[in-house]
N, C-alpha and C. Protein backbone atom coordinates (compact mmCIF):
# COMPACT_ATOMS: atom_id res chain seq x y z
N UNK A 1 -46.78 -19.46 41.41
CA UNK A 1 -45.74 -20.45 41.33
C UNK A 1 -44.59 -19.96 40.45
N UNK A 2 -44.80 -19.18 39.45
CA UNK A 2 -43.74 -18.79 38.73
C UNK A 2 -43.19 -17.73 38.78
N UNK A 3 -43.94 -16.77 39.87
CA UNK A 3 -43.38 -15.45 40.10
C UNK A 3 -42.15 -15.47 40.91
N UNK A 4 -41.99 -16.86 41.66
CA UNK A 4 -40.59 -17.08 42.78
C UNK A 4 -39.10 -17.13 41.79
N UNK A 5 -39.90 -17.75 40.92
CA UNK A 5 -38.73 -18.42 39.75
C UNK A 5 -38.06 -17.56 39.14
N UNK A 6 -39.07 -16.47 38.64
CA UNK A 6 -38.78 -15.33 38.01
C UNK A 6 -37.91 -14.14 38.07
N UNK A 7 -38.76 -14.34 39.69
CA UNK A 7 -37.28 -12.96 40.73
C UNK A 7 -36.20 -13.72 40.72
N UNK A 8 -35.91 -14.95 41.04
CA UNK A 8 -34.98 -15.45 41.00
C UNK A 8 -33.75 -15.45 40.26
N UNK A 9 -34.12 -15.73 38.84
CA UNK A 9 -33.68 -15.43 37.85
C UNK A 9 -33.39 -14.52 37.48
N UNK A 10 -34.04 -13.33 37.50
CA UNK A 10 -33.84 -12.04 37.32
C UNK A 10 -32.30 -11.46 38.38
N UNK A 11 -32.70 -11.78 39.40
CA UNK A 11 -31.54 -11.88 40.30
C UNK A 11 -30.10 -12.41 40.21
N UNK A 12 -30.46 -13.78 39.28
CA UNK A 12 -29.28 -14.29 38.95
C UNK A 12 -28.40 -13.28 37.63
N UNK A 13 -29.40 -13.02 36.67
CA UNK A 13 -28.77 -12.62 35.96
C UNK A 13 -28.58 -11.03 36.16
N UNK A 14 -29.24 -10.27 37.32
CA UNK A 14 -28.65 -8.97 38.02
C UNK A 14 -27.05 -9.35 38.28
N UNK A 15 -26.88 -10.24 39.03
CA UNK A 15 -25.79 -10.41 39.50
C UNK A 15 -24.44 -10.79 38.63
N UNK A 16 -25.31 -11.61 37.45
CA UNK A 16 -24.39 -12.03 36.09
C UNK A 16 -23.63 -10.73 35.73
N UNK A 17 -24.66 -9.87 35.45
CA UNK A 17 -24.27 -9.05 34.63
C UNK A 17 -23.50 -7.79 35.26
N UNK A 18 -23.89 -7.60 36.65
CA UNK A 18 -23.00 -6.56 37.31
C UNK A 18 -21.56 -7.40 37.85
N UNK A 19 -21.39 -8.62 37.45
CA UNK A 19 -19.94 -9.11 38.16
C UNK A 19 -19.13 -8.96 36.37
N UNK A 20 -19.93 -9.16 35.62
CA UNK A 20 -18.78 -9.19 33.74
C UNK A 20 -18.63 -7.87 34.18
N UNK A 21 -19.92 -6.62 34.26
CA UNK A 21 -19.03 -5.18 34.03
C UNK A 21 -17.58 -4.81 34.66
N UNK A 22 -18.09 -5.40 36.05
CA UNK A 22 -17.00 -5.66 36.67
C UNK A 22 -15.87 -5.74 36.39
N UNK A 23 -15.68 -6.96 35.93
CA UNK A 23 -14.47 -7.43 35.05
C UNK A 23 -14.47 -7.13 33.51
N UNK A 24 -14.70 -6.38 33.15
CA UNK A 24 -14.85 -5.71 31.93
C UNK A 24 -13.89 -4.25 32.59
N UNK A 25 -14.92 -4.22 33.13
CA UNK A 25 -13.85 -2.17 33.78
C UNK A 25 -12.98 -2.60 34.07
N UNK A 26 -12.11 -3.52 35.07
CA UNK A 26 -10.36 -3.53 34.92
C UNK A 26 -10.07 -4.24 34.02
N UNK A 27 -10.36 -5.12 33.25
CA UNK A 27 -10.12 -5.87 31.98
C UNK A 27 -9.64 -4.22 31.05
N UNK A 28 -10.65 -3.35 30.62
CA UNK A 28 -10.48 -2.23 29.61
C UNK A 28 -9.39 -1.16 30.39
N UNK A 29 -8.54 -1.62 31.57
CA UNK A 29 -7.58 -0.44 31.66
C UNK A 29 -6.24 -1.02 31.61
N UNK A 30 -6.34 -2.69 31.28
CA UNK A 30 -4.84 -3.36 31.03
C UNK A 30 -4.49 -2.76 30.21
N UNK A 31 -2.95 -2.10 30.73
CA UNK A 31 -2.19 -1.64 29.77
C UNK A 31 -2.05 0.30 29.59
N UNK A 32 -3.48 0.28 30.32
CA UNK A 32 -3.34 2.03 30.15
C UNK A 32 -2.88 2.91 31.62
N UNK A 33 -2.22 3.93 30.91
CA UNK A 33 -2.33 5.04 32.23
C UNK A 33 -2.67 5.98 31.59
N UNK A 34 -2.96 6.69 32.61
CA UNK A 34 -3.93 7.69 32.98
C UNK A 34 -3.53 9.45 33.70
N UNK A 35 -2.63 10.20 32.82
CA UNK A 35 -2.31 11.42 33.19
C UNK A 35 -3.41 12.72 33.21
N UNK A 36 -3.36 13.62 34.67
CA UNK A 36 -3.90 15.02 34.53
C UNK A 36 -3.25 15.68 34.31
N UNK A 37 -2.78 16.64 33.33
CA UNK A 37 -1.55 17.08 33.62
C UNK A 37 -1.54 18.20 33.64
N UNK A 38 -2.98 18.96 33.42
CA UNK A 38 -3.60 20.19 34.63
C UNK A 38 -3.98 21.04 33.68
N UNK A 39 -3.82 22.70 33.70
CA UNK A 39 -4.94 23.65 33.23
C UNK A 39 -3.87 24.06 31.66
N UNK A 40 -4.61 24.33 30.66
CA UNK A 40 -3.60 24.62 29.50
C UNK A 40 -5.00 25.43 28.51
N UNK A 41 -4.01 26.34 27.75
CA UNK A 41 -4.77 26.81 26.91
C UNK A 41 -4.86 26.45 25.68
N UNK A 42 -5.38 26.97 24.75
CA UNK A 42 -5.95 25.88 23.58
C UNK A 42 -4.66 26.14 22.66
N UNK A 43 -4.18 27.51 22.73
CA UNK A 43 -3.05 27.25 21.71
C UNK A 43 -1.88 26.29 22.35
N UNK A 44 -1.94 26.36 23.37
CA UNK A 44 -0.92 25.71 23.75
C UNK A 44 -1.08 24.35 23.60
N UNK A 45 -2.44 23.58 23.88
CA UNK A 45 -2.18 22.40 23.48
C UNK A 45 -2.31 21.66 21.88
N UNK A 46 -3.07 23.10 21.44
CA UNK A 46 -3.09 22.74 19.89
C UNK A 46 -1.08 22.91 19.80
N UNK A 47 -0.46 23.57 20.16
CA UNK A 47 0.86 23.30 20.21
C UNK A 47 2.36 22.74 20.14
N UNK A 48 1.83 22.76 21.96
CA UNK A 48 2.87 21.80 22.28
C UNK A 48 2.39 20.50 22.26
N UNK A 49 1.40 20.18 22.62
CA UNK A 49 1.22 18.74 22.68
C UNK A 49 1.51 17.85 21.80
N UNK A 50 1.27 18.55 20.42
CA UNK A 50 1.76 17.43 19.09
C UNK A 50 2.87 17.58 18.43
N UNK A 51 4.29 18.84 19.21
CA UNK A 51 5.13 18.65 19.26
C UNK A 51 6.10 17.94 20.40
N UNK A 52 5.18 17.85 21.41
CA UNK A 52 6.19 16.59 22.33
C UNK A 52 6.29 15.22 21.50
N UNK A 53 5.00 15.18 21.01
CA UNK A 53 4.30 13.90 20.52
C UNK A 53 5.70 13.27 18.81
N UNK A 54 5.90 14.20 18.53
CA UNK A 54 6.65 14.47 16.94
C UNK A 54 7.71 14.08 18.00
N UNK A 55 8.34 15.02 18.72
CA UNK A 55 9.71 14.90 19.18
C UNK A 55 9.92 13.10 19.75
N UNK A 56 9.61 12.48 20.29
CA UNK A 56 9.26 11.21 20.80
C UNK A 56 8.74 10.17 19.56
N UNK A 57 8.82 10.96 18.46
CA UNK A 57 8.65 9.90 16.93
C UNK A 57 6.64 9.29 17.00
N UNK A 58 6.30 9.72 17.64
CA UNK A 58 4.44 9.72 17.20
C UNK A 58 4.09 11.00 16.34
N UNK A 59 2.89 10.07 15.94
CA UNK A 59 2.49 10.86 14.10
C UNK A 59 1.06 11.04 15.10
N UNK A 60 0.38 11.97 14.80
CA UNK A 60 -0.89 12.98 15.14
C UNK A 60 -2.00 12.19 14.08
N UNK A 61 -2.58 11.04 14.55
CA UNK A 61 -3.51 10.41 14.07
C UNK A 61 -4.96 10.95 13.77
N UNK A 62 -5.18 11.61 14.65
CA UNK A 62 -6.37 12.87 14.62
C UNK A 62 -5.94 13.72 15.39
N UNK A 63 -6.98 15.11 15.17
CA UNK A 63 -7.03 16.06 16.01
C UNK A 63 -8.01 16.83 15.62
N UNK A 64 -8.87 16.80 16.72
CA UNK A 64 -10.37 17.19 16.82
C UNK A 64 -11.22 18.24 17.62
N UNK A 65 -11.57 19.23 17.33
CA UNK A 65 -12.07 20.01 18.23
C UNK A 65 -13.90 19.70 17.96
N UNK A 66 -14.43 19.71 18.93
CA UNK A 66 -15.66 19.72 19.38
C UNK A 66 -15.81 20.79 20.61
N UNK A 67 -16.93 21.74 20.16
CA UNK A 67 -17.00 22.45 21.11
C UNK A 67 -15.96 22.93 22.35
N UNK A 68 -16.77 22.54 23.10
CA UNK A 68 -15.51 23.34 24.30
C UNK A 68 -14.70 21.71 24.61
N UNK A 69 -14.02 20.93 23.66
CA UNK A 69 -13.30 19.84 23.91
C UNK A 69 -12.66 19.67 22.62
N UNK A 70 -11.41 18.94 22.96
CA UNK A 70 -10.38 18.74 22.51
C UNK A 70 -9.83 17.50 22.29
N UNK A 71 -9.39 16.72 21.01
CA UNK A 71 -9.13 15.65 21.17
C UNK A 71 -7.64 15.55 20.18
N UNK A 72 -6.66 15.15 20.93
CA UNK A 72 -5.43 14.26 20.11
C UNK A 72 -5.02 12.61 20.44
N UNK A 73 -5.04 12.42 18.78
CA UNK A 73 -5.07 10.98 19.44
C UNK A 73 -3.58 10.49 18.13
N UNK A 74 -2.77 10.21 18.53
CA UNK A 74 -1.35 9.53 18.09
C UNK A 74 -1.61 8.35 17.03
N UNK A 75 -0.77 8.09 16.63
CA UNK A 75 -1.05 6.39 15.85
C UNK A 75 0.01 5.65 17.00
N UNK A 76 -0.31 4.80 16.33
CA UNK A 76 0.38 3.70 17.45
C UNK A 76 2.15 3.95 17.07
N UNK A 77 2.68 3.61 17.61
CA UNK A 77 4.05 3.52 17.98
C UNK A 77 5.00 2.43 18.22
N UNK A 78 5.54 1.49 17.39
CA UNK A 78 5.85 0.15 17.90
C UNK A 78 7.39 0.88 18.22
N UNK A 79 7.76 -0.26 19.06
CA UNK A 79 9.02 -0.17 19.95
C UNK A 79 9.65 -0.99 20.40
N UNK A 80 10.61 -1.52 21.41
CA UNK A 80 11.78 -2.06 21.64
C UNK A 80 10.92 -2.21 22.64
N UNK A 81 10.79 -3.55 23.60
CA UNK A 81 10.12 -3.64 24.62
C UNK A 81 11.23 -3.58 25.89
N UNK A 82 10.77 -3.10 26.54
CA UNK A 82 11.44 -2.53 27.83
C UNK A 82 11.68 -3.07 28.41
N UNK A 83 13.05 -3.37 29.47
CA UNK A 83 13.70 -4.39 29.87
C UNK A 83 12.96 -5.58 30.77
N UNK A 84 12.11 -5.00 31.17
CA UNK A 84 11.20 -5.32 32.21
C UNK A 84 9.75 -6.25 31.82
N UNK A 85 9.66 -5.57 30.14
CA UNK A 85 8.84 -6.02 29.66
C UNK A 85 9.33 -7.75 29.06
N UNK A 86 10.47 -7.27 28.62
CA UNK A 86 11.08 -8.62 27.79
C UNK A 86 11.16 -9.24 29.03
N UNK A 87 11.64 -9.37 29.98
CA UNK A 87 11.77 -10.08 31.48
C UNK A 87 10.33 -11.07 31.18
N UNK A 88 9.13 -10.32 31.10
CA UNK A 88 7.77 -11.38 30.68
C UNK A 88 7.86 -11.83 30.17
N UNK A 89 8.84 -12.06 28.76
CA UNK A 89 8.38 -12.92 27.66
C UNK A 89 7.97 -11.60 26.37
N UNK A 90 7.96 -10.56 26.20
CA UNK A 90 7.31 -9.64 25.42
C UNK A 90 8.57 -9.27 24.47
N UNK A 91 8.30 -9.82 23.12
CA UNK A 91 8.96 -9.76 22.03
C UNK A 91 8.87 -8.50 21.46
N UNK A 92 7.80 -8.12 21.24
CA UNK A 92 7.23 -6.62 20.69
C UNK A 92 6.07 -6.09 21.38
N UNK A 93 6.49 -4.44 21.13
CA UNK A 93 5.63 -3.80 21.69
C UNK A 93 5.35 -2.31 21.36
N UNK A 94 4.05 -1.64 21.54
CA UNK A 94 3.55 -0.33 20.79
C UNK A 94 3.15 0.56 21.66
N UNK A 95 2.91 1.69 21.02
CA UNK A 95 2.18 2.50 22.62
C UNK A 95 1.55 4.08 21.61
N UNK A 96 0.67 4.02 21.96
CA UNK A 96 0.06 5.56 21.69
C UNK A 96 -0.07 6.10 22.68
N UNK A 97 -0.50 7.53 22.35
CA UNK A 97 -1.11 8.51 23.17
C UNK A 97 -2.58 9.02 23.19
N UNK A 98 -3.43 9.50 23.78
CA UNK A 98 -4.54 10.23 23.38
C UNK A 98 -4.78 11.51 24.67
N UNK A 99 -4.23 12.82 24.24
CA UNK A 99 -4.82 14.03 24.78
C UNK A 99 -6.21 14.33 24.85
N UNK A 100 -6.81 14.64 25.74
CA UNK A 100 -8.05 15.17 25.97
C UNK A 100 -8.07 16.37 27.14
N UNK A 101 -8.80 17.32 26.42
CA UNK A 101 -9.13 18.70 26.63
C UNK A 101 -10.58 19.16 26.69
N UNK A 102 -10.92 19.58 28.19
CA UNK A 102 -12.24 20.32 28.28
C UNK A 102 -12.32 21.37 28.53
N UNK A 103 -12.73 22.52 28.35
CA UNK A 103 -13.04 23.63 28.32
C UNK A 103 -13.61 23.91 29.83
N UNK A 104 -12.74 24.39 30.87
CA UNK A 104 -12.53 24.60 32.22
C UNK A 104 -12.90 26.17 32.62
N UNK A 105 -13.36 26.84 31.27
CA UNK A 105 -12.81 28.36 31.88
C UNK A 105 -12.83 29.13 30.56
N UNK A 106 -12.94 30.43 30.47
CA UNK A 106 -12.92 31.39 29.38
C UNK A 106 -11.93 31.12 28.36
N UNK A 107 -10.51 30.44 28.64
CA UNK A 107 -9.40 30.58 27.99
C UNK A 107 -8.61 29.17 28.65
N UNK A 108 -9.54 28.37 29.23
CA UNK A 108 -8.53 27.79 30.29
C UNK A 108 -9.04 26.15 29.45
N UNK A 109 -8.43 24.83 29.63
CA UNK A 109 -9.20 24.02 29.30
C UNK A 109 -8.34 22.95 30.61
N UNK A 110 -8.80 21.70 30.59
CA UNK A 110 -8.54 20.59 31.51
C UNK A 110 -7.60 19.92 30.93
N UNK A 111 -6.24 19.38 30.79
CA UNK A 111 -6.01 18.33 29.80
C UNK A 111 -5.36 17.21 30.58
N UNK A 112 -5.86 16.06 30.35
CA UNK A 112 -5.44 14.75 30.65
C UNK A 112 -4.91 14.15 29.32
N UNK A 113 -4.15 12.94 29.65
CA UNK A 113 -3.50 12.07 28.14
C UNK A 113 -3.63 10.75 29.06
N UNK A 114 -3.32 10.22 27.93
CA UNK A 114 -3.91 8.65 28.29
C UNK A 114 -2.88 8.09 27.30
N UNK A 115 -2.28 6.66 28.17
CA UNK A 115 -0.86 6.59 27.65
C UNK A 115 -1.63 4.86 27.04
N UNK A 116 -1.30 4.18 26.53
CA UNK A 116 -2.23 2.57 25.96
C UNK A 116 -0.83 2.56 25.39
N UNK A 117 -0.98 0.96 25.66
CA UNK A 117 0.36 -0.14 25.35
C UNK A 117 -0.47 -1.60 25.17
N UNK A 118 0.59 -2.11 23.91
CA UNK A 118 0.18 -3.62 23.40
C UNK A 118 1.23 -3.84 23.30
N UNK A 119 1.16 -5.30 23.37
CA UNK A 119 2.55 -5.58 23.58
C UNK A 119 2.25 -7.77 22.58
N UNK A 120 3.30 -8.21 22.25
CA UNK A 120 3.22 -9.60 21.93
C UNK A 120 4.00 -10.31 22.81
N UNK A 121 3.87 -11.39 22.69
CA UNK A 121 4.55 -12.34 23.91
C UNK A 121 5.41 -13.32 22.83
N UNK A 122 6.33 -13.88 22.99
CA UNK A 122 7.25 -14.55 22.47
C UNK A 122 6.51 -16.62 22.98
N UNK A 123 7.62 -16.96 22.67
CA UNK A 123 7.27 -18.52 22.91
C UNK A 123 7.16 -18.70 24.47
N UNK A 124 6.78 -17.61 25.11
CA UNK A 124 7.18 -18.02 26.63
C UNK A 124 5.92 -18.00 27.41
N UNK A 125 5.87 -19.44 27.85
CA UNK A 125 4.53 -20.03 28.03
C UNK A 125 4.11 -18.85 29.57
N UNK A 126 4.92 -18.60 30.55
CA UNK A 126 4.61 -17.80 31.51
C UNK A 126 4.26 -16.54 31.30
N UNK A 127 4.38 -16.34 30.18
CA UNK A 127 4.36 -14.41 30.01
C UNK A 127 2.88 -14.23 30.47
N UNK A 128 2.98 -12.94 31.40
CA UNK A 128 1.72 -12.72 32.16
C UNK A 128 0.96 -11.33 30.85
N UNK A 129 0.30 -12.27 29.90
CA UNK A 129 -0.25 -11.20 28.97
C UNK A 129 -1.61 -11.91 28.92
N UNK A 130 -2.45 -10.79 29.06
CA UNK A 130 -4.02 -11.25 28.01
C UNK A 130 -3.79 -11.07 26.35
N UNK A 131 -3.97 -12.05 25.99
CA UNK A 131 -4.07 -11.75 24.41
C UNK A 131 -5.22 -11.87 24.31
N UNK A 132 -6.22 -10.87 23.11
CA UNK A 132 -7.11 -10.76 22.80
C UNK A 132 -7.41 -11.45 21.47
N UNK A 133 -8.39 -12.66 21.48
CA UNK A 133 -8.59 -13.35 20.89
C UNK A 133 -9.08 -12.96 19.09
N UNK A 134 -8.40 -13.44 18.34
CA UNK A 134 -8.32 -13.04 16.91
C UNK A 134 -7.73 -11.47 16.72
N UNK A 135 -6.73 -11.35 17.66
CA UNK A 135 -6.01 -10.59 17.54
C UNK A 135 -4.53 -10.38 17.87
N UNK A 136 -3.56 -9.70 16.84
CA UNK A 136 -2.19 -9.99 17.42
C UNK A 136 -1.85 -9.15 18.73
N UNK A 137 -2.55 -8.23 18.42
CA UNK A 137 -1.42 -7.31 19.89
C UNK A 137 -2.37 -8.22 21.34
N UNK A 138 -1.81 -8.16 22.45
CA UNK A 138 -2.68 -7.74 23.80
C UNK A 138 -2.25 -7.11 24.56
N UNK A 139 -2.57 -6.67 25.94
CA UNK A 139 -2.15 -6.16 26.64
C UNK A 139 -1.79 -6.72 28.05
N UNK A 140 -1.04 -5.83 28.93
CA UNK A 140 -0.42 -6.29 30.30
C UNK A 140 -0.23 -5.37 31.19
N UNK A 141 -0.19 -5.74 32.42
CA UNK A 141 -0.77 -4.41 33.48
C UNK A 141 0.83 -3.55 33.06
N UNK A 142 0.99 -2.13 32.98
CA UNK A 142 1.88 -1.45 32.88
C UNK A 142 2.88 -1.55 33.30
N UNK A 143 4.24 -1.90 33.16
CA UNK A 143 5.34 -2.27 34.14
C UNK A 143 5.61 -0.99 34.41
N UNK A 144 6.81 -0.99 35.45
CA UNK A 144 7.95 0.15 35.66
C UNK A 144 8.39 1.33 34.48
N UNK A 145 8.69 0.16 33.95
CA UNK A 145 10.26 0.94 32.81
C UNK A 145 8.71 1.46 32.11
N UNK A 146 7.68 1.09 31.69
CA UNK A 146 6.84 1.90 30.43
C UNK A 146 6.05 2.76 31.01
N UNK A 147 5.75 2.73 32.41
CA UNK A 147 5.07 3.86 33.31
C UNK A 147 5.95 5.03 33.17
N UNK A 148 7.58 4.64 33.53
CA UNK A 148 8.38 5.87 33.59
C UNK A 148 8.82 6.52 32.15
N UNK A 149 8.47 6.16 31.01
CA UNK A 149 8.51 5.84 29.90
C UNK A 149 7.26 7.16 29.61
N UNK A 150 6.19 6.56 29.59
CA UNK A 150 4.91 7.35 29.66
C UNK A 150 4.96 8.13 30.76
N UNK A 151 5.72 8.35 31.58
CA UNK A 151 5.45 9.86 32.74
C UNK A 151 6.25 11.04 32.12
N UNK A 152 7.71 10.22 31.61
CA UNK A 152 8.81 11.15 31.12
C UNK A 152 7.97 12.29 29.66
N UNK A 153 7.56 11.55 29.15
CA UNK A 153 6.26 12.47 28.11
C UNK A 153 5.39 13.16 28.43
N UNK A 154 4.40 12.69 29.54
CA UNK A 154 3.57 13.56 29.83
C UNK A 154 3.99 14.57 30.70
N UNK A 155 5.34 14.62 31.32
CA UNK A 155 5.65 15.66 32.06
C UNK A 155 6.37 16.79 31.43
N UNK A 156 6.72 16.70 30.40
CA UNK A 156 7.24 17.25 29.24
C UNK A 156 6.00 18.13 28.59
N UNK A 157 5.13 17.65 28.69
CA UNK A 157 4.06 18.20 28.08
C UNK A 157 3.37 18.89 29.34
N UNK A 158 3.36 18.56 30.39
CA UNK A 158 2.94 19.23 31.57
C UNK A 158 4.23 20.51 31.66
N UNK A 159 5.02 20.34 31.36
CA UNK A 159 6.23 21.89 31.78
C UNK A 159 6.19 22.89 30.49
N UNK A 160 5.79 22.10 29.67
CA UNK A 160 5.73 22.88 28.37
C UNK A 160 4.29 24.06 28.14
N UNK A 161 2.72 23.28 28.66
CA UNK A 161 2.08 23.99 28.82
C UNK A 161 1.63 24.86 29.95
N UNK A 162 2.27 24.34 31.07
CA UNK A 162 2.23 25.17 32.24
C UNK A 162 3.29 26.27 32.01
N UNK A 163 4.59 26.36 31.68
CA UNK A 163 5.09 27.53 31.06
C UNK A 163 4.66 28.23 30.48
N UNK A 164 4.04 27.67 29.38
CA UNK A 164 3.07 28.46 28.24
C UNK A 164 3.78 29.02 27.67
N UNK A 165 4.76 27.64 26.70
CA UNK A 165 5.84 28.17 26.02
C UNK A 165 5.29 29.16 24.69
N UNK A 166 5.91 29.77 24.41
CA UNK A 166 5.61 30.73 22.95
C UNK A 166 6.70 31.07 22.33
N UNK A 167 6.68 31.61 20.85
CA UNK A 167 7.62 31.85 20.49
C UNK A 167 6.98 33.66 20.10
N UNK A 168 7.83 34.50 20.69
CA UNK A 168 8.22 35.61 20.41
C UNK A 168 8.45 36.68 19.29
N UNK A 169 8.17 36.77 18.57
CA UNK A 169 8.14 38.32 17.44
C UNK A 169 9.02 39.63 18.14
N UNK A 170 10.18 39.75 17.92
CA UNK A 170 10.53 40.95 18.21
C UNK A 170 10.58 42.07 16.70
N UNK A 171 9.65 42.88 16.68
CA UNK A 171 10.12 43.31 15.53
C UNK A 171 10.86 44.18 15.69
């Protein structure tokens, strides 16, 4: 009699719990993108990467090597919210970076960056933002202007290490 009940339940809460991850996995990418920006070597991204990052006014929050991986991660960045953004209702707004590097090859590594934006909403009851509860910033699916915003950087950093800029010694 209680073994019906049991699967049952079990079932229900199979289903509970694979529909939150669910909505948990696009819930955790409001706000982020997501660059490859292809094969680079280690000096180069020990490099250039945290001089695109300087040039664009971000401070190098960490930087971490683990084995054959690589990690830069920015401090946050507050900013002028983008025309598109204020259009929502978004008074203020921030944005980091985080580089990541795997070891692809003798000399070669993988590097992707990952662009994250928070943003605040003003008195404007429509603004399409999740705010995260007991917290000031939240986030909002990426507009235009901060996608092209975050491409204009990472492509900068994509021409810089695909060149494989260096600086030269002539003696």
């Amino acid at each position: 009699m209680y073994a019906p009940l049991t699967a049952r339940i079990a079932t229900a809460l199979t289903s509970a719990v694979s529909a939150l991850a669910a909505c948990s996995g696009t819930l955790s990418h409001l706000g982020r993108l997501e660059f490859t920006v292809g094969q680079a070597s280690y000096s180069d991204i020990e490099t250039e990467v945290p001089a695109v990052f300087a040039k664009y006014g971000y401070a190098i929050y960490a930087n971490v090597t683990n084995g054959p991986n690589l990690y830069i991660e920015t401090g946050w960045q507050e900013r002028a919210p983008f025309d598109d953004e204020a259009a929502e209702g978004i008074i203020y707004a921030r944005t980091r970076f985080i580089a990541r590097a795997r070891g692809s090859g003798v000399h070669s590594y993988t590097l992707r960056i990952r662009a994250e934006n928070e943003v605040q909403p003003g008195d404007n009851p429509t603004a399409k933002v999740t705010v995260r509860e007991a917290m000031p910033w939240g986030t909002m699916q990426p507009t235009d202007d901060y996608a092209s915003y975050a491409r204009q950087i990472t492509s900068e950093i994509e021409m810089r290490v695909a060149a494989g800029v260096r600086t030269i010694r002539i003696h």
